[in-house]
C-alpha atoms as a PDB file:
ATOM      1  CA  UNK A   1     -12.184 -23.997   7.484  1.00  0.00           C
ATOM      2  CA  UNK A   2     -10.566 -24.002  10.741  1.00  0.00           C
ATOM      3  CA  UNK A   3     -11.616 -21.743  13.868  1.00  0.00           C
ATOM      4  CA  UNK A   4     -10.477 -18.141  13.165  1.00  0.00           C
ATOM      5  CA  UNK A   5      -9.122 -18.516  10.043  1.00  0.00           C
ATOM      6  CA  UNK A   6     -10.683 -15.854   8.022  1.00  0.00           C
ATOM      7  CA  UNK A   7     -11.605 -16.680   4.370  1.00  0.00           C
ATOM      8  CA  UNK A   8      -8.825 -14.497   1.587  1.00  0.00           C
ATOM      9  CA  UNK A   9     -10.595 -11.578   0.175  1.00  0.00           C
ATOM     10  CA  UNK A  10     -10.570 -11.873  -3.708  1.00  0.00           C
ATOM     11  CA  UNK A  11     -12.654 -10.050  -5.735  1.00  0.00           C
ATOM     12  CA  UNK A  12     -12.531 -11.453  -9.926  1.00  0.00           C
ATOM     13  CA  UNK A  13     -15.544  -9.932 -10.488  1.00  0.00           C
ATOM     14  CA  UNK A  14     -14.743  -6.194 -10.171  1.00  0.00           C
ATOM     15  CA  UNK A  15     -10.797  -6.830 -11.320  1.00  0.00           C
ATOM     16  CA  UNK A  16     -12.637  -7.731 -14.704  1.00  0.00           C
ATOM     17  CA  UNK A  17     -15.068  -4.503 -14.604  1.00  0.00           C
ATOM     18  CA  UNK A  18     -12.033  -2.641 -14.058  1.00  0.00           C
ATOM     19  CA  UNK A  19      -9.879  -3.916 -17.004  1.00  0.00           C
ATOM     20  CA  UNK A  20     -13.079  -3.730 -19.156  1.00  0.00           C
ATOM     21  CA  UNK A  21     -14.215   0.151 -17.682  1.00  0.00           C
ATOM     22  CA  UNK A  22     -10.818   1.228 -18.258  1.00  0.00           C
ATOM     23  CA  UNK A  23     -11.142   0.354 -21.935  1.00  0.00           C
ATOM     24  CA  UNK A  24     -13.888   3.066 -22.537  1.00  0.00           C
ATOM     25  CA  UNK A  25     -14.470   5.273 -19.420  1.00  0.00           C
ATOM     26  CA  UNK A  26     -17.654   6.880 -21.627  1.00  0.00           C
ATOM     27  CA  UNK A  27     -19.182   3.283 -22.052  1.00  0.00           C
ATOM     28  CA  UNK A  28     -22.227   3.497 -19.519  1.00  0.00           C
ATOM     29  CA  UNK A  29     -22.772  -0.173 -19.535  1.00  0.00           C
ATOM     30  CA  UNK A  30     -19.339  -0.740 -18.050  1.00  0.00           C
ATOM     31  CA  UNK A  31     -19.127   1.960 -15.830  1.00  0.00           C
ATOM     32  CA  UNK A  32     -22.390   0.348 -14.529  1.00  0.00           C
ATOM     33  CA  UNK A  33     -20.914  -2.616 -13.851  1.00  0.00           C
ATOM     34  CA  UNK A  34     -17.646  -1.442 -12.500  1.00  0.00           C
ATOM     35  CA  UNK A  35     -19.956   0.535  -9.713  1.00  0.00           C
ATOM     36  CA  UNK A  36     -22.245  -2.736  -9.422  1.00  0.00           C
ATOM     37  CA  UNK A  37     -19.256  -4.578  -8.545  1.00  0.00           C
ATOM     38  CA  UNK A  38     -17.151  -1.759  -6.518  1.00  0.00           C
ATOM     39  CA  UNK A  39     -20.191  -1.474  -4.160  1.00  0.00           C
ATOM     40  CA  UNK A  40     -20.681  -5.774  -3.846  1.00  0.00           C
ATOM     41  CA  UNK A  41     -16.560  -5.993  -3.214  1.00  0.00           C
ATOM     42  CA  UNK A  42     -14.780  -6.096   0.198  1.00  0.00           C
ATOM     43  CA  UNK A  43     -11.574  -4.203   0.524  1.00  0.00           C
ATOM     44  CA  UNK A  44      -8.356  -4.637   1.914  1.00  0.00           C
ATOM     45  CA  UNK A  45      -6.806  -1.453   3.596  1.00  0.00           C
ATOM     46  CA  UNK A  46      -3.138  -1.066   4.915  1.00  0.00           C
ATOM     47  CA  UNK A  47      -3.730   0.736   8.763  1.00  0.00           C
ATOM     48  CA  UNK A  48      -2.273   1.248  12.016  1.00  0.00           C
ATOM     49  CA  UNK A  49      -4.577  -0.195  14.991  1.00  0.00           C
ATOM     50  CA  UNK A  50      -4.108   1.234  18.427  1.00  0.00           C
ATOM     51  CA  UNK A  51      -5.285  -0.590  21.012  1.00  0.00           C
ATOM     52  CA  UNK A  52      -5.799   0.458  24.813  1.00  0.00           C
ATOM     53  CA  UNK A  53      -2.720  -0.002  26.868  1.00  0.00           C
ATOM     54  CA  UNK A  54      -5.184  -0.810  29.940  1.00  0.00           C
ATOM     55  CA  UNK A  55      -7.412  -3.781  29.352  1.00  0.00           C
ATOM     56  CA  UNK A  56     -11.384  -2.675  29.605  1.00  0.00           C
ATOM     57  CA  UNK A  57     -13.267  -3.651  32.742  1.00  0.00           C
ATOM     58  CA  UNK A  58     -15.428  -6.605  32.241  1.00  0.00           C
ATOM     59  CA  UNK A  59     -18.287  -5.956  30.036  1.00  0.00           C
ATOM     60  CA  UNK A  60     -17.049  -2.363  28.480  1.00  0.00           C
ATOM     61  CA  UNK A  61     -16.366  -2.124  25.281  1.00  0.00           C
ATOM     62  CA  UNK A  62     -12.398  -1.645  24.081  1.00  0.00           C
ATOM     63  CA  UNK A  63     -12.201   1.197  21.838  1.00  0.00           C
ATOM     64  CA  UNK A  64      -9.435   0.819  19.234  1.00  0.00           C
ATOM     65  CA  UNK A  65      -7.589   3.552  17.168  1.00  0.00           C
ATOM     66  CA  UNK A  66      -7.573   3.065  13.375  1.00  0.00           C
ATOM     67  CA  UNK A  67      -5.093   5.652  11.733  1.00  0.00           C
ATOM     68  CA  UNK A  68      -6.025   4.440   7.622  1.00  0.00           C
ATOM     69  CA  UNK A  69      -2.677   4.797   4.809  1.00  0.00           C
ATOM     70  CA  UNK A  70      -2.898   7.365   2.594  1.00  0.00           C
ATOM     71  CA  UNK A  71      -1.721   8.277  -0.650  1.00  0.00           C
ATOM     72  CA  UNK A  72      -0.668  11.888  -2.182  1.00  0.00           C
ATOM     73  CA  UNK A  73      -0.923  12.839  -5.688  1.00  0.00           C
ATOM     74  CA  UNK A  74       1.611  15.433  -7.341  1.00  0.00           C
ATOM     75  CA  UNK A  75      -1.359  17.717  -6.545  1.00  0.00           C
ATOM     76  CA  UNK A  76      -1.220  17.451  -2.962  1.00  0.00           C
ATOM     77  CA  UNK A  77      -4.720  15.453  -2.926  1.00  0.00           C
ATOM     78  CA  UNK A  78      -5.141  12.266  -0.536  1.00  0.00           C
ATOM     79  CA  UNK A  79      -6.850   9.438  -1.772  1.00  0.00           C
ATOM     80  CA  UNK A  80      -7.403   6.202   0.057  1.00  0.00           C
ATOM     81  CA  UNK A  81      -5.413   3.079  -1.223  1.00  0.00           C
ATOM     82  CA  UNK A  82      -7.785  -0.366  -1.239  1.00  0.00           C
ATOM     83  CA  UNK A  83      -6.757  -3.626  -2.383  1.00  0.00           C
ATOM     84  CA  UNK A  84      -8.860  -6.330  -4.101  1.00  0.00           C
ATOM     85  CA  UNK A  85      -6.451  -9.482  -2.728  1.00  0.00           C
ATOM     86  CA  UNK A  86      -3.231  -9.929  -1.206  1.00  0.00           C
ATOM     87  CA  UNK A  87      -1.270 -10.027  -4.436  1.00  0.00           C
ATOM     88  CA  UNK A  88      -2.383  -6.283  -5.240  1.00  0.00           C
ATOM     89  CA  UNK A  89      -1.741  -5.629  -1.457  1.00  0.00           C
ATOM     90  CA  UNK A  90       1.736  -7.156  -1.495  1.00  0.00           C
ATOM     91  CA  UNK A  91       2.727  -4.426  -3.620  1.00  0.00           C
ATOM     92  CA  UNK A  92       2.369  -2.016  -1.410  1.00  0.00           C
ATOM     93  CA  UNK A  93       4.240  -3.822   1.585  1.00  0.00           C
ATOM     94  CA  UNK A  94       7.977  -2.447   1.597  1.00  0.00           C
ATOM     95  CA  UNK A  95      10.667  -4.951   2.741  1.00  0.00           C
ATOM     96  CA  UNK A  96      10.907  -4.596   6.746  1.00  0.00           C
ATOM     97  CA  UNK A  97       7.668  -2.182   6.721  1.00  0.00           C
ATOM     98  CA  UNK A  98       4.716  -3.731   9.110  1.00  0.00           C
ATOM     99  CA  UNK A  99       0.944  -2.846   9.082  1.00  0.00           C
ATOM    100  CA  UNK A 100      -2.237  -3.740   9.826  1.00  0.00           C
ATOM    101  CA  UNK A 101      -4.959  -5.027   7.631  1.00  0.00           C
ATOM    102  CA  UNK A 102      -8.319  -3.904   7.821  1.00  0.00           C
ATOM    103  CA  UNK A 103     -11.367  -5.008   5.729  1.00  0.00           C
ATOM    104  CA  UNK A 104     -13.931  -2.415   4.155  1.00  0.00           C
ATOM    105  CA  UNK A 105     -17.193  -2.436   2.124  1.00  0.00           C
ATOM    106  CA  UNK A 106     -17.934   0.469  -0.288  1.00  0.00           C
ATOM    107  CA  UNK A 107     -20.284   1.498   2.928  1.00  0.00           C
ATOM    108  CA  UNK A 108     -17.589   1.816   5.331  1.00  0.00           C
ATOM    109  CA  UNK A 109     -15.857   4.327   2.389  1.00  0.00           C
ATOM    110  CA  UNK A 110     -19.020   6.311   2.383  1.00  0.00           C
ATOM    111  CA  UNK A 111     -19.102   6.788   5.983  1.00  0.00           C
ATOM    112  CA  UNK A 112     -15.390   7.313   6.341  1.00  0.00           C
ATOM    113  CA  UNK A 113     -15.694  10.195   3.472  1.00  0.00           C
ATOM    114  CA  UNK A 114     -18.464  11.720   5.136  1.00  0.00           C
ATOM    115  CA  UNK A 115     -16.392  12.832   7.803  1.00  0.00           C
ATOM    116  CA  UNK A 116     -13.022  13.355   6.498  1.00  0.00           C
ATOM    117  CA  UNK A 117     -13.687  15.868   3.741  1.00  0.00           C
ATOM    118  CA  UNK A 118     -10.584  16.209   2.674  1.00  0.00           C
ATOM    119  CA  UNK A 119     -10.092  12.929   1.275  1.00  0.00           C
ATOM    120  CA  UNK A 120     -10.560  12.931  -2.704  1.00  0.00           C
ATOM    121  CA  UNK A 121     -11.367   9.434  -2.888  1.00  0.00           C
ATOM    122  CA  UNK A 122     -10.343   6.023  -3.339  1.00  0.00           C
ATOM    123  CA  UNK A 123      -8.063   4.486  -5.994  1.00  0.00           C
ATOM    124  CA  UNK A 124      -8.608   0.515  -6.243  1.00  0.00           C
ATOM    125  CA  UNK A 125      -5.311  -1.447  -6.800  1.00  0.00           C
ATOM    126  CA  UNK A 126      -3.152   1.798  -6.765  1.00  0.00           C
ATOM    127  CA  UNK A 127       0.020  -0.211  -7.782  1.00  0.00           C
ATOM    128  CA  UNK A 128      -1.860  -2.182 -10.760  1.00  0.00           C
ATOM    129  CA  UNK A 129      -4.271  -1.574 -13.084  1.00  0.00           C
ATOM    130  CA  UNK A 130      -5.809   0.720 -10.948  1.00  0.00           C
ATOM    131  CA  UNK A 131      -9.399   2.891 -10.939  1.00  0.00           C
ATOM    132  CA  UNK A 132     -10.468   5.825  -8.837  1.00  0.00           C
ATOM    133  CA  UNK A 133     -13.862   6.132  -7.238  1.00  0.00           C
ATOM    134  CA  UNK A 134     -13.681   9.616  -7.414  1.00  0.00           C
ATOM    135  CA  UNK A 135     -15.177  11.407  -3.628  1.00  0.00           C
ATOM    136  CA  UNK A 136     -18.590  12.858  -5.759  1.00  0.00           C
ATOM    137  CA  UNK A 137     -18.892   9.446  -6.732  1.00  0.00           C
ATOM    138  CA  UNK A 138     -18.817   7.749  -3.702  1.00  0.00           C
ATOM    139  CA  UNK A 139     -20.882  10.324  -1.683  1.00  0.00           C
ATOM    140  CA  UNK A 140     -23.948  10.218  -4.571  1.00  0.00           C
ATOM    141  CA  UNK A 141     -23.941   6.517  -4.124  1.00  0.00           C
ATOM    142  CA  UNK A 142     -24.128   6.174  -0.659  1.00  0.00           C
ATOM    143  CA  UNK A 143     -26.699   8.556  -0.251  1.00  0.00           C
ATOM    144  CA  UNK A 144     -28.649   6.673  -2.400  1.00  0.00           C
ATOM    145  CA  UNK A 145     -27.976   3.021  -0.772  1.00  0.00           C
ATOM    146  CA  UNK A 146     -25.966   2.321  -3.831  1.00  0.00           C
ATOM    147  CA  UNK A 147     -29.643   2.100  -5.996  1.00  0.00           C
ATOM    148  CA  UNK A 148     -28.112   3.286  -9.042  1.00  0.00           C
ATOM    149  CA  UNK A 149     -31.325   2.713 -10.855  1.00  0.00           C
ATOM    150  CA  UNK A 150     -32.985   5.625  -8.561  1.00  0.00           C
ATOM    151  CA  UNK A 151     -29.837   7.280  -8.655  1.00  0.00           C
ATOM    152  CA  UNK A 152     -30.412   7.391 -12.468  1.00  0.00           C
ATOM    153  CA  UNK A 153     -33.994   8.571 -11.869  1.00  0.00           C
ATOM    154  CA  UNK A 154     -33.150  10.776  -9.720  1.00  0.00           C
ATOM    155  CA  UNK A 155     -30.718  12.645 -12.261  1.00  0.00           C
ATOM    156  CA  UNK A 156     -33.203  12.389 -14.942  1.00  0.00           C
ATOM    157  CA  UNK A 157     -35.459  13.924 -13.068  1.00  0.00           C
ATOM    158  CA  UNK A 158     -32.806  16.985 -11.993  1.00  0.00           C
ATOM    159  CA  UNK A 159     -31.904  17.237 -15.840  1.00  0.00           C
ATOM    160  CA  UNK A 160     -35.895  17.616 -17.136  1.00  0.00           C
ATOM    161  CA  UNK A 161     -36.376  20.319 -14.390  1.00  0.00           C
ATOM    162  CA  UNK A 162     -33.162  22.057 -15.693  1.00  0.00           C
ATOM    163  CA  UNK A 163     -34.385  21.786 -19.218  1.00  0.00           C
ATOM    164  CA  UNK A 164     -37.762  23.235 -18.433  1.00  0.00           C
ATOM    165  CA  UNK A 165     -37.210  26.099 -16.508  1.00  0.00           C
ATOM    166  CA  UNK A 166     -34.443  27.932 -18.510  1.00  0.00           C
ATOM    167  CA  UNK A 167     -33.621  30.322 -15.712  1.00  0.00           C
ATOM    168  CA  UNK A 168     -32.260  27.484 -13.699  1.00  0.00           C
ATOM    169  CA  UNK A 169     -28.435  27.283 -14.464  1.00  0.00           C
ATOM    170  CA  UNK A 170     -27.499  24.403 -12.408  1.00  0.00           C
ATOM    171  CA  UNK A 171     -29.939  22.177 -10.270  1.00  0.00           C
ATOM    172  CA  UNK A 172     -30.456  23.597  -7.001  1.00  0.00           C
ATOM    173  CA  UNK A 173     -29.665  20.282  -5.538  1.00  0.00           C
ATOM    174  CA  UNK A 174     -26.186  18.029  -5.462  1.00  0.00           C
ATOM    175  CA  UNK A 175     -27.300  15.302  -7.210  1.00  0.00           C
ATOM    176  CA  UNK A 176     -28.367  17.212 -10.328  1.00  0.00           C
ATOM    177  CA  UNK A 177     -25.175  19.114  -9.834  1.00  0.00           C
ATOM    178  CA  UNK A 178     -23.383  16.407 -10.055  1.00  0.00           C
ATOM    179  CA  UNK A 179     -25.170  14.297 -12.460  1.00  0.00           C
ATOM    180  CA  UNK A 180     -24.834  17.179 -14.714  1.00  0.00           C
ATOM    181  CA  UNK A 181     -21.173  17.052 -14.360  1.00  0.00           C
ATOM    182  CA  UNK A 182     -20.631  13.807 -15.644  1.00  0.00           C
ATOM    183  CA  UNK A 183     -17.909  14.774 -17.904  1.00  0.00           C
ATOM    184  CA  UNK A 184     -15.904  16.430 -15.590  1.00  0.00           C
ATOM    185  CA  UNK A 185     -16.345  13.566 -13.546  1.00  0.00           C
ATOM    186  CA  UNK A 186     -14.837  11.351 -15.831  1.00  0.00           C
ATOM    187  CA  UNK A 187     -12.370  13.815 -16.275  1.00  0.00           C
ATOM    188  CA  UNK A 188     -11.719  13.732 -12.574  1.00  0.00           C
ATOM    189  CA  UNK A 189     -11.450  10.178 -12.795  1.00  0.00           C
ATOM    190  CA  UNK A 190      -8.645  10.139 -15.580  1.00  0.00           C
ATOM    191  CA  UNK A 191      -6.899  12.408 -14.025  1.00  0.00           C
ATOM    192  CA  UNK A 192      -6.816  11.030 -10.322  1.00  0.00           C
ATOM    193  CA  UNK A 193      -5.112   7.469 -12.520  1.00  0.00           C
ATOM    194  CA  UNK A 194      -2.680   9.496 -14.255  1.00  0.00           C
ATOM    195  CA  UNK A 195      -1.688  11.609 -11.169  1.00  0.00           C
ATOM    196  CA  UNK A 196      -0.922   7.778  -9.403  1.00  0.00           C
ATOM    197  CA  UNK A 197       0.495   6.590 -12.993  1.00  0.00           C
ATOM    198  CA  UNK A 198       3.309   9.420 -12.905  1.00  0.00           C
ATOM    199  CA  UNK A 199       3.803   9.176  -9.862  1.00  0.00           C
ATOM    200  CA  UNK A 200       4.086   5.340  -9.959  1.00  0.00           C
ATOM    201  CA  UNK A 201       6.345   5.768 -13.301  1.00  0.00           C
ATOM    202  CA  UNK A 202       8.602   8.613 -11.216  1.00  0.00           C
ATOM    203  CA  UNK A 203       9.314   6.453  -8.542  1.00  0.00           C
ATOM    204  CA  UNK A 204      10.435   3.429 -10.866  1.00  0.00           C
ATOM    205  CA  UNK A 205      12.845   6.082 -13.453  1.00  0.00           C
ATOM    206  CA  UNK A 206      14.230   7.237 -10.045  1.00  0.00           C
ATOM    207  CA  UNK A 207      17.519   6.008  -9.474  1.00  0.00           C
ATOM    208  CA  UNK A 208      17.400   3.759  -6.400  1.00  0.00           C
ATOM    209  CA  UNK A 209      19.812   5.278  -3.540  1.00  0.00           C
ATOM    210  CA  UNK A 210      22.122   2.849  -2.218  1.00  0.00           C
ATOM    211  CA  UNK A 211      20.724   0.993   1.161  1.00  0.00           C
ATOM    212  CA  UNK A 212      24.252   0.736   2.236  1.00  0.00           C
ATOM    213  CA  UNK A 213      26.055   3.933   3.587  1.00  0.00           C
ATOM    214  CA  UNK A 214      28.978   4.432   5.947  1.00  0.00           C
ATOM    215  CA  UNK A 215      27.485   4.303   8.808  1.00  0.00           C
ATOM    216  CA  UNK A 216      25.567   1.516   8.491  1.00  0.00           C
ATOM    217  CA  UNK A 217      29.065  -0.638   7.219  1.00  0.00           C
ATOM    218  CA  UNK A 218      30.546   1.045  10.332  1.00  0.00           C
ATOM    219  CA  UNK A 219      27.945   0.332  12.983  1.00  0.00           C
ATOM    220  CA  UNK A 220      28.189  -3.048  11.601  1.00  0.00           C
ATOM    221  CA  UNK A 221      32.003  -3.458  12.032  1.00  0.00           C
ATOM    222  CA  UNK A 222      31.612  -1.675  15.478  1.00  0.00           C
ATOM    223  CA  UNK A 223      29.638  -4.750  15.990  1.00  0.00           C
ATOM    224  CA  UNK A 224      31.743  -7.561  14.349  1.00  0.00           C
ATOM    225  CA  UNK A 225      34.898  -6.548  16.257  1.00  0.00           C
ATOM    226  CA  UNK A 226      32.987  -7.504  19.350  1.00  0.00           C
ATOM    227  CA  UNK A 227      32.173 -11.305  17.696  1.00  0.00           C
ATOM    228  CA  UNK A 228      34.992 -12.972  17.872  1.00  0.00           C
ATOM    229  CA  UNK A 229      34.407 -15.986  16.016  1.00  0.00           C
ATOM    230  CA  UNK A 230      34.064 -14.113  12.800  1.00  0.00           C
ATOM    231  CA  UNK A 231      36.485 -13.471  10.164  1.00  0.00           C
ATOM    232  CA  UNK A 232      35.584 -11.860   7.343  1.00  0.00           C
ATOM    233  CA  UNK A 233      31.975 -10.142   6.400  1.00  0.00           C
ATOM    234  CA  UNK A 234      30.793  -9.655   2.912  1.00  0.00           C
ATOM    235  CA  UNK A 235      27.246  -7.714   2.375  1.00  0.00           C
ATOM    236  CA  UNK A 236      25.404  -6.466  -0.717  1.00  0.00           C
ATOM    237  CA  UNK A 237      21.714  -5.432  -1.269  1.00  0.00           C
ATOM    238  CA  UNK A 238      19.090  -7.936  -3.102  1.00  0.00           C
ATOM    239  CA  UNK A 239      15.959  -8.885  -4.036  1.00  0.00           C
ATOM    240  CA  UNK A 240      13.357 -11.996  -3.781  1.00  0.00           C
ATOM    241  CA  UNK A 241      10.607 -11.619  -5.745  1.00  0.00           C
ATOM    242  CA  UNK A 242       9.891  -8.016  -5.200  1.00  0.00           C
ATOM    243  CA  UNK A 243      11.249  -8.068  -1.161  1.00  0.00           C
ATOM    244  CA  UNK A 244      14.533  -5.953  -1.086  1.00  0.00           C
ATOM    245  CA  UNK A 245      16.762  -7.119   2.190  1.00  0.00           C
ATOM    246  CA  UNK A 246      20.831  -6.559   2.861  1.00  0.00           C
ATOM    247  CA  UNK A 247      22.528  -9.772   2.596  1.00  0.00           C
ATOM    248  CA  UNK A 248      25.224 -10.414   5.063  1.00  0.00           C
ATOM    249  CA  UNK A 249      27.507 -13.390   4.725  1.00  0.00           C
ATOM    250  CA  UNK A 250      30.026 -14.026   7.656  1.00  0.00           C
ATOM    251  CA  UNK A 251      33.128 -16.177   7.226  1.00  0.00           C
ATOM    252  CA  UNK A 252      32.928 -17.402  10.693  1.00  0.00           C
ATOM    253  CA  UNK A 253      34.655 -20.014  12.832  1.00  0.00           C
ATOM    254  CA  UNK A 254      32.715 -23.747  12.987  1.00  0.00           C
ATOM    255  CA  UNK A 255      30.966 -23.086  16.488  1.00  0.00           C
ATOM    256  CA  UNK A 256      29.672 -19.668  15.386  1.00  0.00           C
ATOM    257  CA  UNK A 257      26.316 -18.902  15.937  1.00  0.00           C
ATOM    258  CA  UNK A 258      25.422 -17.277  12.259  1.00  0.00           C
ATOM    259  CA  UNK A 259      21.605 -16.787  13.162  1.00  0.00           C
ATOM    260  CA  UNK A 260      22.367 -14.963  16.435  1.00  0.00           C
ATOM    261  CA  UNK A 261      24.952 -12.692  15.014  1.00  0.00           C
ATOM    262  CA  UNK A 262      22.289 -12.257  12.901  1.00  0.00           C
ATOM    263  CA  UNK A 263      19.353 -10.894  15.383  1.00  0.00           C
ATOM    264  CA  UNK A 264      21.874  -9.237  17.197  1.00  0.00           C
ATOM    265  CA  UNK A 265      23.203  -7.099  13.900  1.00  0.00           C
ATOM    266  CA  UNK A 266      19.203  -6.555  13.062  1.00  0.00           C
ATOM    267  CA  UNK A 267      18.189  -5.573  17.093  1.00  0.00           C
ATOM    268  CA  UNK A 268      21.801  -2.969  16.835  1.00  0.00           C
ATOM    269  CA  UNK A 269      21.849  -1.903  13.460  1.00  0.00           C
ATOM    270  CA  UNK A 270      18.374  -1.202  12.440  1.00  0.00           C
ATOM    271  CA  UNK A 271      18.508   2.341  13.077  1.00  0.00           C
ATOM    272  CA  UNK A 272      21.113   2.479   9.994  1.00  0.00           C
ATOM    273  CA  UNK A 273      18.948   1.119   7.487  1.00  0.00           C
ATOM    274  CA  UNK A 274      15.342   0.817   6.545  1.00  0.00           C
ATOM    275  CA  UNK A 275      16.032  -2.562   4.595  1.00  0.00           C
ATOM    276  CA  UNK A 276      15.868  -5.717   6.708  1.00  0.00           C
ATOM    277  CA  UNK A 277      18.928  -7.486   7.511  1.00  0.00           C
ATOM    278  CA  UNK A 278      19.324 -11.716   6.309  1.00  0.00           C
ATOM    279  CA  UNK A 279      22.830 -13.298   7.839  1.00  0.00           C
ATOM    280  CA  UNK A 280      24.535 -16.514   6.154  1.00  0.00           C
ATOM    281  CA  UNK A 281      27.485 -18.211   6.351  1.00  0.00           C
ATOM    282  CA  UNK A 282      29.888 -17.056   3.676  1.00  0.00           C
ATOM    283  CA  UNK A 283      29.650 -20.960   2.834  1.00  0.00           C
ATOM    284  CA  UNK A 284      25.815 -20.902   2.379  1.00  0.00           C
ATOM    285  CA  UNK A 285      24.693 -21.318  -1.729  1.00  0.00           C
ATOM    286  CA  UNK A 286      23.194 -17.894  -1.431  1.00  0.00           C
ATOM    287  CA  UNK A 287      26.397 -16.360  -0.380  1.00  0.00           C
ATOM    288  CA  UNK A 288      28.529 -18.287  -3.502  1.00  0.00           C
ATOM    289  CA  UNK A 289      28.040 -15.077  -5.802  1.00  0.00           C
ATOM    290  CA  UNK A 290      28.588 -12.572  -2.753  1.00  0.00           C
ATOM    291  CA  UNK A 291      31.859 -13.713  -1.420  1.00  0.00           C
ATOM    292  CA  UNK A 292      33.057 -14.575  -5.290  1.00  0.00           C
ATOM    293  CA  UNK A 293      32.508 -11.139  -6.561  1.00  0.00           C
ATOM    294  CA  UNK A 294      32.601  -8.509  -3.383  1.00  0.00           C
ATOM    295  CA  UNK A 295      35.512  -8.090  -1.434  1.00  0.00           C
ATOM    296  CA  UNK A 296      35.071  -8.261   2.472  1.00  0.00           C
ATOM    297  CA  UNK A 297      33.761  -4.825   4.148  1.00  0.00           C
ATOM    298  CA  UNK A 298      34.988  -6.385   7.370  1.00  0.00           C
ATOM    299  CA  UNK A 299      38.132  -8.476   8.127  1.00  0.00           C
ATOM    300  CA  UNK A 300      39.212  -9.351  11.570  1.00  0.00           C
ATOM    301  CA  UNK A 301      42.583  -7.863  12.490  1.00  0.00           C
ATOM    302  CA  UNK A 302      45.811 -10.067  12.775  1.00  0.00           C
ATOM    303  CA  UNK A 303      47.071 -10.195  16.519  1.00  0.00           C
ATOM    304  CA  UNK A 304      45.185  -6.766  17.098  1.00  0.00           C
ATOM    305  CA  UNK A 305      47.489  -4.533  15.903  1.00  0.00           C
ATOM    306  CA  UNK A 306      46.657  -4.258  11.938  1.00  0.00           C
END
């Protein structure tokens, strides 16, 4: 592997505990081995990384900024996004949108929860089949260094002093608490993956607003008037597997510079839209059904007068 290139996080193992978990959420077995594998698995995590502006004096350490993506149920509740490869994290990337990646163990979610209180939890593959580690969860495990065998003990333990000392409602302590509450901890579960379900299903039934208004097509003919060399401009919205861009085809003159008009419309216009801009030439094969069917938003005026 060459120098600095860093191996792709995949992680088979725990997308099969997930699909077989999800099955049954009341099978203990799985659930065991969904946890097994949640707390082996590294993590990919959209962020924003800030980095000093001034460069650290030789020998300090650079402290960087790490501002983590989150994700809102109908409810209001954050929950932390994590992806088990780059195909799962792909579908959270929106054409033109740029972030950072940063890779986590189940650890570095312990710790992270530990301080931020109001985060619910996390929800693994939040755009596919996903699975919630629920915040109770995630705390009870890392307390424990993930030993879910003493963790087991442990509640066993919390449920026989329960049992024996009837005036004892709850276990004084959060682990019995919470192992206790293992129903309503599934039942937090289920609802945290219906709450991104709905929300997921919401956003698809949603009609899609159009990406092109009127002032975007008239910042862009502001612009065009100024290029001489072209003609005509044709420009409709699509797709490539998944990635939503405006194409732009120009009916130019032979010496125009298509890819410069290009950057320039994309430096100018980007304000306008939130979609990424891709210029052709209206001769181009991905232009043929563009110029055939659309008429031109922008034609150069005859002898500048009409």
């Amino acid at each position: 592997m060459p120098e600095g290139q860093m191996k792709p996080i995949t992680n088979p193992v725990l997308v099969d505990a997930m699909a077989t978990f999800k099955v049954d959420l009341t099978n203990r077995e799985h659930e065991r081995a969904f946890l097994e594998a949640a707390m082996e698995a590294k993590y990919l995590i959209p962020a924003m990384i800030e980095r000093p502006v001034t460069p650290p004096a030789e020998g300090e350490q650079m402290q960087a900024r790490i501002a983590f993506q989150m994700m809102t149920n109908q409810q209001g509740d954050k929950f932390m996004p994590a992806f088990t490869d780059e195909i799962e994290l792909k579908k959270n990337r929106k054409p033109g949108e740029h972030f950072q990646v940063a890779v986590l163990s189940f650890m570095d979610f312990y710790r992270f929860l530990k301080t931020n209180e109001a985060i619910k939890g996390v929800v693994i593959n939040p755009f596919g089949s996903n699975l919630c580690l629920v915040r109770q969860q995630i705390i009870l495990l890392g307390d424990h260094n993930g030993d879910l065998d003493e963790l087991a003990a442990a509640a066993a333990r919390a449920n026989a002093a329960a049992r024996a000392n009837a005036a004892v409602a709850q276990p004084s302590n959060a682990l019995g608490a919470a192992s206790n509450s293992r129903e309503a901890q599934q039942a937090a579960i289920r609802q945290a993956m219906a709450d991104m379900e709905a929300a997921k299903a919401q956003s698809e039934e949603t009609p899609a607003v159009s990406a092109i208004t009127d002032d975007l097509l008239d910042a862009v003919k502001a612009l065009l008037k100024k290029q001489k060399s072209v003609k005509k401009a044709y420009i409709e919205e699509s797709n490539d597997n998944g990635e939503r861009f405006l194409l732009i085809a120009l009916e130019a003159d032979a010496n125009a510079d298509i890819a410069e008009i290009g950057n320039t419309i994309s430096a100018e216009c980007a304000d306008y839209s939130d979609l990424p801009f891709d210029c052709v030439a209206s001769t181009s094969i991905r232009a043929k059904d563009l110029v055939t069917n659309n008429k031109p938003f922008y034609e150069k005026k005859r002898f500048g007068f009409f």
